[in-house]
N, C-alpha and C. Protein backbone atom coordinates (compact mmCIF):
# COMPACT_ATOMS: atom_id res chain seq x y z
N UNK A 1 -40.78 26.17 39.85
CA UNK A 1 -39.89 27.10 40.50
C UNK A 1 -39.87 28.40 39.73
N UNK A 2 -39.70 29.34 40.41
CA UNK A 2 -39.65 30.49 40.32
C UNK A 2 -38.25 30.96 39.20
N UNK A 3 -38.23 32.00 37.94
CA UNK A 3 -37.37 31.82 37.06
C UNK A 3 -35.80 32.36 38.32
N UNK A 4 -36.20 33.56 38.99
CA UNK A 4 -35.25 33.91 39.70
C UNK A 4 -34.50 33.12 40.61
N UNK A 5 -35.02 31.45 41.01
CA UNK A 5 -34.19 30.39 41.86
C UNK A 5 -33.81 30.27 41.16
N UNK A 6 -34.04 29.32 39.55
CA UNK A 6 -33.71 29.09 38.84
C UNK A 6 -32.33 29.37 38.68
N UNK A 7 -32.23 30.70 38.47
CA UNK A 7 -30.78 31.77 37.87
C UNK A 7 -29.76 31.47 39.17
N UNK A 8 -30.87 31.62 40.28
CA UNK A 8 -29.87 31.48 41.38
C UNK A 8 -29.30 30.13 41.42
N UNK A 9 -29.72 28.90 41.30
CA UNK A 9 -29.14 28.00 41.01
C UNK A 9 -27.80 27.40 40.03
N UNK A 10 -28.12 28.23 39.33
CA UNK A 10 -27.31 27.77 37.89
C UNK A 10 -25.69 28.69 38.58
N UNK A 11 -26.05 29.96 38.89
CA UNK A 11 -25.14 31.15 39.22
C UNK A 11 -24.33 29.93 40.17
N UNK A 12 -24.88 29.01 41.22
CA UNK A 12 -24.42 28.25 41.91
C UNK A 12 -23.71 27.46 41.48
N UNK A 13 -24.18 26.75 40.56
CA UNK A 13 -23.40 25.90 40.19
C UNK A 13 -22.29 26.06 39.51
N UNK A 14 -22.61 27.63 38.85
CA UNK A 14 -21.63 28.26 37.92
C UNK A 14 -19.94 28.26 39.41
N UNK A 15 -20.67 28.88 40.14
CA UNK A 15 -19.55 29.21 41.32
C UNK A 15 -18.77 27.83 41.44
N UNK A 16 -18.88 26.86 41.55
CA UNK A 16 -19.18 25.72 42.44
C UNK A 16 -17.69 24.83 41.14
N UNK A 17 -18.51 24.98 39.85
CA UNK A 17 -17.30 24.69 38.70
C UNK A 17 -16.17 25.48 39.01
N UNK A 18 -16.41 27.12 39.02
CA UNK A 18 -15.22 27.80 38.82
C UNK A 18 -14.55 27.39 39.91
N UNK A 19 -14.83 26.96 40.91
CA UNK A 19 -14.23 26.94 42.34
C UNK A 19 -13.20 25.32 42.07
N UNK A 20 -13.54 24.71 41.29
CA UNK A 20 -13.46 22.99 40.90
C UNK A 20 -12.19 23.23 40.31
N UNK A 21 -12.72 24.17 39.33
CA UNK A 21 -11.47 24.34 37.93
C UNK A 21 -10.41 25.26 38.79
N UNK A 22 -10.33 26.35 39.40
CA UNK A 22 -9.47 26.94 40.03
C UNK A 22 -8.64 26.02 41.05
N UNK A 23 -8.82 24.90 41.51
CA UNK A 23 -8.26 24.30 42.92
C UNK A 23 -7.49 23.22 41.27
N UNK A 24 -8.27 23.01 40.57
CA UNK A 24 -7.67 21.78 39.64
C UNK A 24 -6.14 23.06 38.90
N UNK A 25 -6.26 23.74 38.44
CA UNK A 25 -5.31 25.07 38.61
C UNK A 25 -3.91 24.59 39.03
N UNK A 26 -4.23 24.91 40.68
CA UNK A 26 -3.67 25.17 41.75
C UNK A 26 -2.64 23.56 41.97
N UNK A 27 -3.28 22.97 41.26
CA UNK A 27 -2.85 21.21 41.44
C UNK A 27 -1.48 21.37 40.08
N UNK A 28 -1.97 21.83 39.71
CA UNK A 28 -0.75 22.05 37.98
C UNK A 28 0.62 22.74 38.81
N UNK A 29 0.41 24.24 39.61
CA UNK A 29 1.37 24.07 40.25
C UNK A 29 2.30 23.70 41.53
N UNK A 30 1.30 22.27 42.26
CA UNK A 30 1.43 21.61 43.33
C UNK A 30 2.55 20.38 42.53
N UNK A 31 1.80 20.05 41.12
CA UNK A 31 2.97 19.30 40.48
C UNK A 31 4.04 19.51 40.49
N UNK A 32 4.48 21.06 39.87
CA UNK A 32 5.90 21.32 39.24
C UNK A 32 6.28 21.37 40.46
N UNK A 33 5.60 21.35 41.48
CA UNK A 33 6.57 21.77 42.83
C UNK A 33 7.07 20.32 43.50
N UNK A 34 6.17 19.35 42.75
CA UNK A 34 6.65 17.73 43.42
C UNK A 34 7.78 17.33 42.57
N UNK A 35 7.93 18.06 41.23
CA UNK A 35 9.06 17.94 40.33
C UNK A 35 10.05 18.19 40.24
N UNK A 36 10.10 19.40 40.33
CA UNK A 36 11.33 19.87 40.72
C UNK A 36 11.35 21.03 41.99
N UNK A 37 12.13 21.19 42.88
CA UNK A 37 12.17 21.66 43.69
C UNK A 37 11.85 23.07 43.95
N UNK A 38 10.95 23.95 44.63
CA UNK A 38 11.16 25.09 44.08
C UNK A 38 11.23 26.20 45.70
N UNK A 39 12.08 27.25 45.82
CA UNK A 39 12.69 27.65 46.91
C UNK A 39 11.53 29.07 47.85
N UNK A 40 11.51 29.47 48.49
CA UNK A 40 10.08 30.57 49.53
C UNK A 40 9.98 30.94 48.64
N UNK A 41 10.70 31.65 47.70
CA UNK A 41 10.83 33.00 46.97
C UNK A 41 9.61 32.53 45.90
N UNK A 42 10.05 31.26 44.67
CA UNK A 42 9.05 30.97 44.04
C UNK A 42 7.69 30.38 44.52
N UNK A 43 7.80 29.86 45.10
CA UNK A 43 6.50 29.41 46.05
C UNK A 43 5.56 30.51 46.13
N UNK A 44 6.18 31.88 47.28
CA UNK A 44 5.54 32.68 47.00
C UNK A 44 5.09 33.49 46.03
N UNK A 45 5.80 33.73 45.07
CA UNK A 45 5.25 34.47 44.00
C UNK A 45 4.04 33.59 43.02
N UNK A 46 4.71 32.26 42.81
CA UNK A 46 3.49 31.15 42.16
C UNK A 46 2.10 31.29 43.11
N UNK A 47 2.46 31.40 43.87
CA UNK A 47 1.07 31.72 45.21
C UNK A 47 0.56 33.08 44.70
N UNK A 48 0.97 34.12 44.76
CA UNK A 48 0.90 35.50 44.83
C UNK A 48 -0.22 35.83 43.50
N UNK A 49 0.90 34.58 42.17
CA UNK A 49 0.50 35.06 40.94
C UNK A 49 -1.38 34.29 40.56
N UNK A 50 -1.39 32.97 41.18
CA UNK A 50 -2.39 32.08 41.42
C UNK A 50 -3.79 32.78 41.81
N UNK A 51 -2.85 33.57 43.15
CA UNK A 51 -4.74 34.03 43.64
C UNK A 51 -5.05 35.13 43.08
N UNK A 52 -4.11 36.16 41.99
CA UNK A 52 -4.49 37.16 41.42
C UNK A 52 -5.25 36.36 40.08
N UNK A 53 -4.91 35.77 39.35
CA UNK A 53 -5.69 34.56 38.85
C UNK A 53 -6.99 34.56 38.62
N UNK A 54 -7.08 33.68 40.65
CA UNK A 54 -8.48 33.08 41.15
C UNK A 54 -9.57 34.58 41.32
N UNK A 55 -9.28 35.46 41.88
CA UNK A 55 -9.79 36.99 41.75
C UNK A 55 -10.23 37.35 40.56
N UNK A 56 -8.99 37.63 39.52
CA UNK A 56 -9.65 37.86 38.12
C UNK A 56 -10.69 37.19 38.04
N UNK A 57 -10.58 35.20 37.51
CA UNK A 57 -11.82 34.75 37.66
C UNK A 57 -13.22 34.70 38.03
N UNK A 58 -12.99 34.99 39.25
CA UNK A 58 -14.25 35.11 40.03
C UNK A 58 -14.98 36.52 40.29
N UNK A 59 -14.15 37.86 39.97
CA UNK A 59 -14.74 39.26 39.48
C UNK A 59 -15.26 38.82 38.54
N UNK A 60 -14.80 38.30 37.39
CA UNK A 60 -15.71 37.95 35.99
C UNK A 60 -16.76 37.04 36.35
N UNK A 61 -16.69 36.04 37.32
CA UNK A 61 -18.06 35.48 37.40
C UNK A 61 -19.08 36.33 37.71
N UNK A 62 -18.57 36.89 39.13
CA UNK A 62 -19.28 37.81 39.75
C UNK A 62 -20.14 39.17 38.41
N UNK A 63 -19.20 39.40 37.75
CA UNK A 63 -19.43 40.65 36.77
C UNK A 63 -20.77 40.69 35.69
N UNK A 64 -20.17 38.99 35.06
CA UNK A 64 -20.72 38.61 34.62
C UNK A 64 -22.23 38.32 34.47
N UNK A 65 -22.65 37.63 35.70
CA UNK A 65 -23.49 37.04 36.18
C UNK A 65 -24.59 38.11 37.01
N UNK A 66 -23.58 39.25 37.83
CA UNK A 66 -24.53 39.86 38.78
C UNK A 66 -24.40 40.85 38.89
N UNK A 67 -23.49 41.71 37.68
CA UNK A 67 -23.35 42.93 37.51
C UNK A 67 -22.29 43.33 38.48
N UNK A 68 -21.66 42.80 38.77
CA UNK A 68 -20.30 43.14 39.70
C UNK A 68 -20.51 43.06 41.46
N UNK A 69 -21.92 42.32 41.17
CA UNK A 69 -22.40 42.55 43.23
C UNK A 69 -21.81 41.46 43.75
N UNK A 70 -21.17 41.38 44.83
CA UNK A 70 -20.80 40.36 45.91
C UNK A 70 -21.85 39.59 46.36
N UNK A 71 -21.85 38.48 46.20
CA UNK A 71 -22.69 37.25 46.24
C UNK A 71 -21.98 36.52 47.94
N UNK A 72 -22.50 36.43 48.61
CA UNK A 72 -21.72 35.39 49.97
C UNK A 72 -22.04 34.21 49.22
N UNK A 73 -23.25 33.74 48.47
CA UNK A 73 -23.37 32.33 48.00
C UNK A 73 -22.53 31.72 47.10
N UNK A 74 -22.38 33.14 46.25
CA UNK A 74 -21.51 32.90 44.95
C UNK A 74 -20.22 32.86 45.77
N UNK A 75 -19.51 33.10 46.59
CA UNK A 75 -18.13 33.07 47.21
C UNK A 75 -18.39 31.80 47.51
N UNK A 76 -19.14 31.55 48.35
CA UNK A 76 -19.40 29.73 49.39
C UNK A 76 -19.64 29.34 47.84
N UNK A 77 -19.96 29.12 47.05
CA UNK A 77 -20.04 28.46 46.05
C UNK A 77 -18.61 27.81 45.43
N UNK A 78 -17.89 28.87 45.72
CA UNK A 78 -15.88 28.73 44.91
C UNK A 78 -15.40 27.96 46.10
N UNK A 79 -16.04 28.20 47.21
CA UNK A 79 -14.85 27.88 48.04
C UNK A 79 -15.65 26.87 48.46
N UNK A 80 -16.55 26.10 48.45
CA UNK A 80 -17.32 24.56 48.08
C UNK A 80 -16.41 23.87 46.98
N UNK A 81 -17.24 24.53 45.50
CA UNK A 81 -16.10 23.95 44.87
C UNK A 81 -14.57 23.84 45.01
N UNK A 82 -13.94 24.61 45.26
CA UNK A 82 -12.59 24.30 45.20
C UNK A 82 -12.30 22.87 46.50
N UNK A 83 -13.13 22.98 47.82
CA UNK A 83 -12.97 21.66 48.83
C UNK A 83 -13.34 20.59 48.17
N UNK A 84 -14.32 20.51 46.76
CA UNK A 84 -15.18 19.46 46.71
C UNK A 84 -13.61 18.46 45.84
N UNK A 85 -12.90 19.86 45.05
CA UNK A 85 -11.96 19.08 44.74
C UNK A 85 -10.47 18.51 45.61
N UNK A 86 -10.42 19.48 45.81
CA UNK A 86 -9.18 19.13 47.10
C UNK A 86 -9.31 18.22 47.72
N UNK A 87 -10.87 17.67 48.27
CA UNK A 87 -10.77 16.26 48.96
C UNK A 87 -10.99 15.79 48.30
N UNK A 88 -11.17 15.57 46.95
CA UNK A 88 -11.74 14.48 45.78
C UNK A 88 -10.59 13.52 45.47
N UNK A 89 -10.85 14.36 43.95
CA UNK A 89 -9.70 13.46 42.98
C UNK A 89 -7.92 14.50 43.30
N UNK A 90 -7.71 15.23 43.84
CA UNK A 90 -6.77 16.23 43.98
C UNK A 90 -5.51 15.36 44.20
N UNK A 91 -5.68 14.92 45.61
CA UNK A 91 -4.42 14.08 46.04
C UNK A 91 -3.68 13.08 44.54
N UNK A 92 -4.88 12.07 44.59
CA UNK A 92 -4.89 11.63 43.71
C UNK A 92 -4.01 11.63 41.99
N UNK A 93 -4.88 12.31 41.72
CA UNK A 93 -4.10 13.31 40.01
C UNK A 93 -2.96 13.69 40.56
N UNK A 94 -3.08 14.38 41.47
CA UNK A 94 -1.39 15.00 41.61
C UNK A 94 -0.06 13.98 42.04
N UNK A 95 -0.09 12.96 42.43
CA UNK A 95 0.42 11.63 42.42
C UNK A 95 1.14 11.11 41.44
N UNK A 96 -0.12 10.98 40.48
CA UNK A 96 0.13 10.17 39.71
C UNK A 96 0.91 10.85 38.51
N UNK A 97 -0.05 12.29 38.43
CA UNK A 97 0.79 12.65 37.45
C UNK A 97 2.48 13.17 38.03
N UNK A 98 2.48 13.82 38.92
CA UNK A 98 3.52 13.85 39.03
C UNK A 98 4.69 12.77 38.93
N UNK A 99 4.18 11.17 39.09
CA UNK A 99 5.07 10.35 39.13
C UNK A 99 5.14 9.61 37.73
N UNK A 100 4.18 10.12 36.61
CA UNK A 100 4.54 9.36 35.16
C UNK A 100 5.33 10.48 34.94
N UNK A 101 5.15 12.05 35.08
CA UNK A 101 6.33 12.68 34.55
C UNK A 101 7.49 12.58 34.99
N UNK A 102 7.46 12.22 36.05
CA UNK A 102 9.03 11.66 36.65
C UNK A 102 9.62 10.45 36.31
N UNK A 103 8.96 9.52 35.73
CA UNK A 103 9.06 8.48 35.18
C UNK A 103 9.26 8.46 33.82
N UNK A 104 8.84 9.37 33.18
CA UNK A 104 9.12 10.33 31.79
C UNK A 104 10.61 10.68 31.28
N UNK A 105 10.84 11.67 32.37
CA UNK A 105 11.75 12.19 32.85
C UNK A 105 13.51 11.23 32.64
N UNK A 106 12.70 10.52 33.23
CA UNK A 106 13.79 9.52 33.63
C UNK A 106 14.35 8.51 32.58
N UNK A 107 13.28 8.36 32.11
CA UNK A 107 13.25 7.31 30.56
C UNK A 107 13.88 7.96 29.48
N UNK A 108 13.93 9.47 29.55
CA UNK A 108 14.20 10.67 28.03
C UNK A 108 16.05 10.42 28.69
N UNK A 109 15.94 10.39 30.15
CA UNK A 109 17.55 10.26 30.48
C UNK A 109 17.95 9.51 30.01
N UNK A 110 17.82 8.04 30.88
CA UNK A 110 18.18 6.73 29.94
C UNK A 110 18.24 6.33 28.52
N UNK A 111 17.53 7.27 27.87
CA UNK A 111 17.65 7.11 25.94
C UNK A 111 18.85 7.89 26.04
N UNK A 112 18.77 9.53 26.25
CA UNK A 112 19.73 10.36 26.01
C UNK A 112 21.25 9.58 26.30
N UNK A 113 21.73 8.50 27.36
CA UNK A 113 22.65 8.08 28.03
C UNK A 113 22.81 7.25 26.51
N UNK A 114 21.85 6.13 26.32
CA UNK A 114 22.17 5.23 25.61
C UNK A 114 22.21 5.91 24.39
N UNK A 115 21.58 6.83 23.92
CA UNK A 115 22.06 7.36 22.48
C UNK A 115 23.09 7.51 22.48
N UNK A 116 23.72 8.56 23.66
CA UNK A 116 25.29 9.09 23.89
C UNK A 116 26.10 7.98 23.84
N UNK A 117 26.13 6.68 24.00
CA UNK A 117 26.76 6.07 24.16
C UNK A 117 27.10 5.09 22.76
N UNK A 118 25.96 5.24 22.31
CA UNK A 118 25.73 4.66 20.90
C UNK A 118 26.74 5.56 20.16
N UNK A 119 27.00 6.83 19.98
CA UNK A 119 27.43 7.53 19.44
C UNK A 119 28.81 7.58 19.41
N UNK A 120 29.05 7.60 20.86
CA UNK A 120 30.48 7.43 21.44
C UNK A 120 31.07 5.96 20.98
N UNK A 121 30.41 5.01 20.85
CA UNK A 121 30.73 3.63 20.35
C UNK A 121 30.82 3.70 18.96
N UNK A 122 30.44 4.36 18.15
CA UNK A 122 30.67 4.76 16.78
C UNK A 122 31.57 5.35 16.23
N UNK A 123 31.82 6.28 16.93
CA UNK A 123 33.12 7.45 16.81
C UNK A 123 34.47 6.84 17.26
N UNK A 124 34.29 5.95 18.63
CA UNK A 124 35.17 5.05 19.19
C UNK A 124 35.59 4.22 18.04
N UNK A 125 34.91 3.38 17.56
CA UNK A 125 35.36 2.39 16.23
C UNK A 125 35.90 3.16 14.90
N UNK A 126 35.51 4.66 14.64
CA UNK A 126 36.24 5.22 13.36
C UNK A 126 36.98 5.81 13.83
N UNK A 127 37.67 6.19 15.03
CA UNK A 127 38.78 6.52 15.30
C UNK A 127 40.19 5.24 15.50
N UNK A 128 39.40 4.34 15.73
CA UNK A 128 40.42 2.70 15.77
C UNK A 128 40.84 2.53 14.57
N UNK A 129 39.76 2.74 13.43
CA UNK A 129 39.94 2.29 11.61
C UNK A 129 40.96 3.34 11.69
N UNK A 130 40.69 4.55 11.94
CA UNK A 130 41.92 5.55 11.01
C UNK A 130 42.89 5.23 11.69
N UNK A 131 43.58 5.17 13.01
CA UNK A 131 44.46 4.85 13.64
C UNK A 131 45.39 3.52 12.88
N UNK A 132 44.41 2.66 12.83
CA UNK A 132 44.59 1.34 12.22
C UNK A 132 45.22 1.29 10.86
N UNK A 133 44.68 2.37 10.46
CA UNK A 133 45.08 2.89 8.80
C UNK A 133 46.62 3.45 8.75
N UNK A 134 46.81 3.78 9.88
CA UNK A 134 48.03 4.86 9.88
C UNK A 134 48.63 3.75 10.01
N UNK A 135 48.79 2.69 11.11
CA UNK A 135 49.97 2.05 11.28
C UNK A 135 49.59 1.14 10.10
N UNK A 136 49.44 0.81 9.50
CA UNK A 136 49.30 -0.80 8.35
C UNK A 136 50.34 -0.34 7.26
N UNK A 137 50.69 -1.39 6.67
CA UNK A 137 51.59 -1.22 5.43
C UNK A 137 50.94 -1.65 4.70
N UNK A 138 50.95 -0.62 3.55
CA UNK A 138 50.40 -0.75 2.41
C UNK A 138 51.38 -1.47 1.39
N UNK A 139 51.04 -1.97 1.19
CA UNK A 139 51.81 -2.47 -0.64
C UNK A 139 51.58 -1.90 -1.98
């Protein structure tokens, strides 16, 4: 093969990752949004801030790679990759992780409760002794 497929290939594949890693991105804040609730306003701006992001990125591929020229392959390349992940492992990861951190979450509660309570059961018993102290007769 010719060195110039070659380049063109690789440039492809180059697209094809960035497009992978950008949608895997996009899944980080599909999480926080399965986590905790988040209202148009943030949505949109997390959106807004995301594809200024995916742009930066992909000018630098573009820049990088081809001197700043618009590629249609190199675009179909991002936006390949980014489907290859979205129907992949996407659903998936975002599931799961979202549900051990919620499960996380939940467990740091239940310590925090039972520490608090540990504590409160401690303080509860040296407030009984001094009480206890006050009423007793000493000899």
């Amino acid at each position: 093969m010719s060195e110039i497929i070659l380049w063109e290939i690789q440039f492809f594949l180059q697209a094809l990752m960035l497009g992978g890693i950008l949608r895997a991105l996009y899944d980080l804040i599909l999480i926080l949004r399965k986590i905790k609730y988040a209202g148009n306003i943030r949505i949109a701006l997390e959106d807004f801030f995301y594809w200024m992001i995916c742009c930066y990125f992909i000018f630098g591929l573009l820049y990088e790679n081809n001197n700043g020229v618009l590629r249609g392959f190199a675009i179909c390349g991002v936006i390949i990759g980014m489907a290859i992940w979205h129907f992949g492992p996407s659903h998936i990861i975002i599931n799961i992780v979202a549900m051990a951190i919620k499960k996380l979450k939940n467990f740091i509660r239940k310590l925090k409760i039972w520490i608090l309570r540990k504590k409160t059961v401690k303080l509860l018993g040296k407030a009984l002794k001094k009480l206890h102290s006050w009423f007793t007769i000493k000899k």
